[in-house]
C-alpha atoms as a PDB file:
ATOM      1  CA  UNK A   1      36.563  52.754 -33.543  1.00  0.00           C
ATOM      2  CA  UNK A   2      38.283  49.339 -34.921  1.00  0.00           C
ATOM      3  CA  UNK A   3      41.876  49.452 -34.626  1.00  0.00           C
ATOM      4  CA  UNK A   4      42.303  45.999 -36.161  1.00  0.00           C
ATOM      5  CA  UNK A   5      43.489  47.018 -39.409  1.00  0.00           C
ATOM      6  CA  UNK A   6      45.525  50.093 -38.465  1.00  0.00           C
ATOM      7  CA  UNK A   7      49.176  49.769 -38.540  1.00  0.00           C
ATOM      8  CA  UNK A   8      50.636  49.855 -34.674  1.00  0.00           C
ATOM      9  CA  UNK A   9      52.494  53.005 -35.304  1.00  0.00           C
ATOM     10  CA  UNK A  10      53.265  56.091 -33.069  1.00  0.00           C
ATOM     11  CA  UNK A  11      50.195  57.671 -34.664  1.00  0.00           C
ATOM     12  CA  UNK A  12      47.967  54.810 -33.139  1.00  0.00           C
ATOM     13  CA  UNK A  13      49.821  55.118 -29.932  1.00  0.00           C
ATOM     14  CA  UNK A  14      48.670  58.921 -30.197  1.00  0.00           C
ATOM     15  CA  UNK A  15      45.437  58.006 -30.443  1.00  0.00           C
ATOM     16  CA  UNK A  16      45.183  55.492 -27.809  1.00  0.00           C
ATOM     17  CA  UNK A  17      46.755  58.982 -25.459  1.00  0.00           C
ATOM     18  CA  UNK A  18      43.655  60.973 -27.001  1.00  0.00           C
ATOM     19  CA  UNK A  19      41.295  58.474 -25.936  1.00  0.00           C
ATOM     20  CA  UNK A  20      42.824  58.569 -22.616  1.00  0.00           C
ATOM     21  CA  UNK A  21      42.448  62.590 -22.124  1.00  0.00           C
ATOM     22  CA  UNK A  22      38.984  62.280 -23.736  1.00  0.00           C
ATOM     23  CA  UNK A  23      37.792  59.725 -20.998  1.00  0.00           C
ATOM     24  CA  UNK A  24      35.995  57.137 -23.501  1.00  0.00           C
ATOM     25  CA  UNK A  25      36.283  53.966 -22.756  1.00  0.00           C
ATOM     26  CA  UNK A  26      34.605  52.121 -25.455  1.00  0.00           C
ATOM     27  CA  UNK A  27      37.422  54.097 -27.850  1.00  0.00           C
ATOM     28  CA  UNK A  28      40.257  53.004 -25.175  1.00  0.00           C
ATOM     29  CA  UNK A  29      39.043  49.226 -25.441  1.00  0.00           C
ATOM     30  CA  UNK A  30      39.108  49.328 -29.483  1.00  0.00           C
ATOM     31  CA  UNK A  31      42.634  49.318 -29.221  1.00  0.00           C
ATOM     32  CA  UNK A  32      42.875  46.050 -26.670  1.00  0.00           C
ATOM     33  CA  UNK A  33      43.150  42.662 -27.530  1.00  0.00           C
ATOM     34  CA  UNK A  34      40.718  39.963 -26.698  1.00  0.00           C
ATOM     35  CA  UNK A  35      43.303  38.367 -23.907  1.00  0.00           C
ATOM     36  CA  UNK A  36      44.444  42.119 -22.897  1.00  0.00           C
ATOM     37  CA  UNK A  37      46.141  42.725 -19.435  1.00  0.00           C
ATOM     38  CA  UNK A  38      47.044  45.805 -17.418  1.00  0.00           C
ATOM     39  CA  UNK A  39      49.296  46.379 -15.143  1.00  0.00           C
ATOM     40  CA  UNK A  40      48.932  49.564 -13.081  1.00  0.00           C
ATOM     41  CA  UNK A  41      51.030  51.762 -11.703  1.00  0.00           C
ATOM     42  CA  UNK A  42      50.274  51.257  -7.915  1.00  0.00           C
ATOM     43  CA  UNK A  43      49.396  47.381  -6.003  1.00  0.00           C
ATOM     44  CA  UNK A  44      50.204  44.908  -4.017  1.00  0.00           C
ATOM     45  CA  UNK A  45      52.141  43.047  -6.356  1.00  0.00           C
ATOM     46  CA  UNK A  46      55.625  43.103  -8.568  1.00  0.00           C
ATOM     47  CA  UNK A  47      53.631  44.266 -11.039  1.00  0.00           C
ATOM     48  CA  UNK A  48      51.576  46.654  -9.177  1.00  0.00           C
ATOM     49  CA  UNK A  49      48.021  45.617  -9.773  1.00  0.00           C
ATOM     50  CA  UNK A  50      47.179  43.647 -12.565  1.00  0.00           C
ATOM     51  CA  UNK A  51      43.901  43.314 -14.536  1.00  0.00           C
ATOM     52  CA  UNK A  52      43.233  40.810 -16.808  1.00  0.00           C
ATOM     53  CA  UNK A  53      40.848  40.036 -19.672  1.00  0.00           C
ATOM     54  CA  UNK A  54      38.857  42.558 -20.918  1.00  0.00           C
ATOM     55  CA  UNK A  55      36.164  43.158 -18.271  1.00  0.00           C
ATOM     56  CA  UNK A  56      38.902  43.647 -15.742  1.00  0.00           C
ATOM     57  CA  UNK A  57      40.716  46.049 -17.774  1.00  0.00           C
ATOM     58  CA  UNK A  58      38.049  47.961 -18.575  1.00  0.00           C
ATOM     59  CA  UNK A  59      37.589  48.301 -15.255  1.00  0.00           C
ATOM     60  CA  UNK A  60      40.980  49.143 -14.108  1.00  0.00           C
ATOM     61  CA  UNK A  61      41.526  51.521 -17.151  1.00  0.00           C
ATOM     62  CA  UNK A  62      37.928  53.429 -15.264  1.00  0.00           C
ATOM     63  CA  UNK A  63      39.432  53.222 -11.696  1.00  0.00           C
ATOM     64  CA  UNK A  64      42.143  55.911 -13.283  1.00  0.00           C
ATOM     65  CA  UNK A  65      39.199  58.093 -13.992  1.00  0.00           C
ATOM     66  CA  UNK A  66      37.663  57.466 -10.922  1.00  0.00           C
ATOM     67  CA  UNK A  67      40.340  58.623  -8.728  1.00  0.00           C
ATOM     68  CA  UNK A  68      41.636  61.487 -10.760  1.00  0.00           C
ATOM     69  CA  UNK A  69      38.352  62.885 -12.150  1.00  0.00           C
ATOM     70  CA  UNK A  70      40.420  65.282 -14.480  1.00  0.00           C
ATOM     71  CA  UNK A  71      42.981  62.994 -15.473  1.00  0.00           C
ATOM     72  CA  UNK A  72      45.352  64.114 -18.111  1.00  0.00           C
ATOM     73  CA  UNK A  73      48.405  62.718 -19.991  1.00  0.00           C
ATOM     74  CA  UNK A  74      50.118  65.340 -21.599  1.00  0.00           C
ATOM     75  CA  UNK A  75      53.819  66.099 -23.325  1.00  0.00           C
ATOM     76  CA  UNK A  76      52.987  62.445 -25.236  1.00  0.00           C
ATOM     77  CA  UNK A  77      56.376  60.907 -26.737  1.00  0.00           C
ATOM     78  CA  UNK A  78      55.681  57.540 -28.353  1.00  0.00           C
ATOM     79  CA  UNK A  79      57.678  54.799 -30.485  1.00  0.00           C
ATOM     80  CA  UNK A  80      57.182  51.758 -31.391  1.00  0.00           C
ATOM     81  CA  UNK A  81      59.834  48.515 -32.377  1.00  0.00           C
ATOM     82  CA  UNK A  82      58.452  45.410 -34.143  1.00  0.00           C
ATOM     83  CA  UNK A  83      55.774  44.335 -31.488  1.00  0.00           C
ATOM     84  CA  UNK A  84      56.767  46.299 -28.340  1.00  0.00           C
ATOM     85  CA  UNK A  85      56.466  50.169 -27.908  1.00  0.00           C
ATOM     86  CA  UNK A  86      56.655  52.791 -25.409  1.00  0.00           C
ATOM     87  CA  UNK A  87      54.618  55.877 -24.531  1.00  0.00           C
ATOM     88  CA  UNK A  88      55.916  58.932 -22.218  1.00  0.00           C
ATOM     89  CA  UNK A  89      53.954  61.022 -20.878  1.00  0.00           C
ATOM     90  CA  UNK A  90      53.443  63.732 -17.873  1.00  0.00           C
ATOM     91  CA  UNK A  91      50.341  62.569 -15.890  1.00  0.00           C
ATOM     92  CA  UNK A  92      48.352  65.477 -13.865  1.00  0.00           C
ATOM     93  CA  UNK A  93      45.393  64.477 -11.541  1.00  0.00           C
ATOM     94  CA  UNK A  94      43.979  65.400  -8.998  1.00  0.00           C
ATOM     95  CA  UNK A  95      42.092  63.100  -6.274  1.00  0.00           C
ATOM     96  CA  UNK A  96      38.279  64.057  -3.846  1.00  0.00           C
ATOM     97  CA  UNK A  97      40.534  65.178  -0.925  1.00  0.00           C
ATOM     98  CA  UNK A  98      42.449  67.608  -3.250  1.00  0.00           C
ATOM     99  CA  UNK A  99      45.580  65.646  -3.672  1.00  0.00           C
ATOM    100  CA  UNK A 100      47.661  66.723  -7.287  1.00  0.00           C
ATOM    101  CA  UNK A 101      49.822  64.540  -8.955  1.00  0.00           C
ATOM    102  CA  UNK A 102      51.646  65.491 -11.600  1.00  0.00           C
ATOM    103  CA  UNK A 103      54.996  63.311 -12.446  1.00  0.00           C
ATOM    104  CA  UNK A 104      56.759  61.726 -15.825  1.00  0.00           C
ATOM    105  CA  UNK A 105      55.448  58.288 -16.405  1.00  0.00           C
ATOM    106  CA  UNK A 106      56.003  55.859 -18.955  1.00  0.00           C
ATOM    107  CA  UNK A 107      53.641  52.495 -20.882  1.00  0.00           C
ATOM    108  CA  UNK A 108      55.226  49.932 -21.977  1.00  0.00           C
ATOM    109  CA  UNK A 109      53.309  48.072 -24.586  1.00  0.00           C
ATOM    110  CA  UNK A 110      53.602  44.460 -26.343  1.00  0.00           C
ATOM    111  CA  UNK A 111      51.400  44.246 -28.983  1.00  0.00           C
ATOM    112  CA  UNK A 112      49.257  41.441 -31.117  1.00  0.00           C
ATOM    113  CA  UNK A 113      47.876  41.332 -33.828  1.00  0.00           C
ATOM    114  CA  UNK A 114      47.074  44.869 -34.346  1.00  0.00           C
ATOM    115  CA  UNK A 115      46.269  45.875 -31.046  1.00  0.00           C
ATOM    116  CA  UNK A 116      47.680  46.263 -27.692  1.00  0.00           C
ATOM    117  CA  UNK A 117      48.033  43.022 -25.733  1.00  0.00           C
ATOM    118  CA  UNK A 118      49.828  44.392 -22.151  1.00  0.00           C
ATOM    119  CA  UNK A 119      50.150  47.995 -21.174  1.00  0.00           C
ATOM    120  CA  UNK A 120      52.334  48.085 -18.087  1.00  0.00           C
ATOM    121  CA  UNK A 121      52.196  51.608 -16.358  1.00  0.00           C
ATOM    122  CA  UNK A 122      54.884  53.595 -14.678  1.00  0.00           C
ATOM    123  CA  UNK A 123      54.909  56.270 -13.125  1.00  0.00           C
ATOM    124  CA  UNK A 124      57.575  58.533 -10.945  1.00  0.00           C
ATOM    125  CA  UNK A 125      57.391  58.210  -7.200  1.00  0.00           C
ATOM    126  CA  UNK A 126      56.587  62.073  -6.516  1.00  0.00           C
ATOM    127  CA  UNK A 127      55.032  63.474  -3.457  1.00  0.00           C
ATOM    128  CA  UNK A 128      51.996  65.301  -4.302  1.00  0.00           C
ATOM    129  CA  UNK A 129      52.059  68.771  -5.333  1.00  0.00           C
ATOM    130  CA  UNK A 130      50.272  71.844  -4.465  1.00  0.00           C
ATOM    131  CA  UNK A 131      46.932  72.915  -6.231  1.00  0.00           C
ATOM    132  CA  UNK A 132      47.553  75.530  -9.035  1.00  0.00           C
END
């Protein structure tokens, strides 16, 4: 899928969400820039842990997969301003010891170019909930 020539509109955001819930990566990195970063919700740093470049955010965009094997993002609410937009979501998952999260979280995009340059990831700070 080549996002290049697609307007960065709430309908692309929706699509980068469906991508997301559909686990496919190669669709998730046709909406990335060549210099793309991502900032995760959880890390060491300020900025929780950052990836940068596209190997590194492929990877990091798999390591959400990886621990949350059925990853969703659901109740999507997106917009978009000029070259910066926003995507809410709920995010459910559930880790190998049995662990659920489910908790409101938010991206925060800049965008270049047609595509998304920096996704920075938050999410509440909820305990874990019981399995349904």
């Amino acid at each position: 899928m080549t996002t290049a020539t697609r307007p960065v509109d709430t309908e692309f955001l929706r699509a980068f969400a469906a991508a997301w819930n559909a686990h496919d990566i190669d669709a998730l990195m046709s909406f990335m820039s060549e210099d793309c970063e991502f900032h995760s919700v959880g890390g060491p740093d300020v900025l929780g842990r950052s990836f940068i470049g596209r190997e590194a955010v492929r990877e990091g965009f798999r390591l959400a997969w990886q621990n949350f094997p059925d990853a969703a993002w659901l109740d999507g609410d997106h917009f978009v301003c000029g070259h910066r937009g926003v995507s809410e979501s709920t995010f459910r998952g559930t880790k190998a010891d049995g662990t659920r999260i489910e908790a409101r979280m938010v991206d925060v995009f800049t965008f270049r170019d047609g595509r998304i340059a920096v996704k920075n990831a938050y999410r509440k700070d909820r305990p874990p909930v019981q399995a349904a």
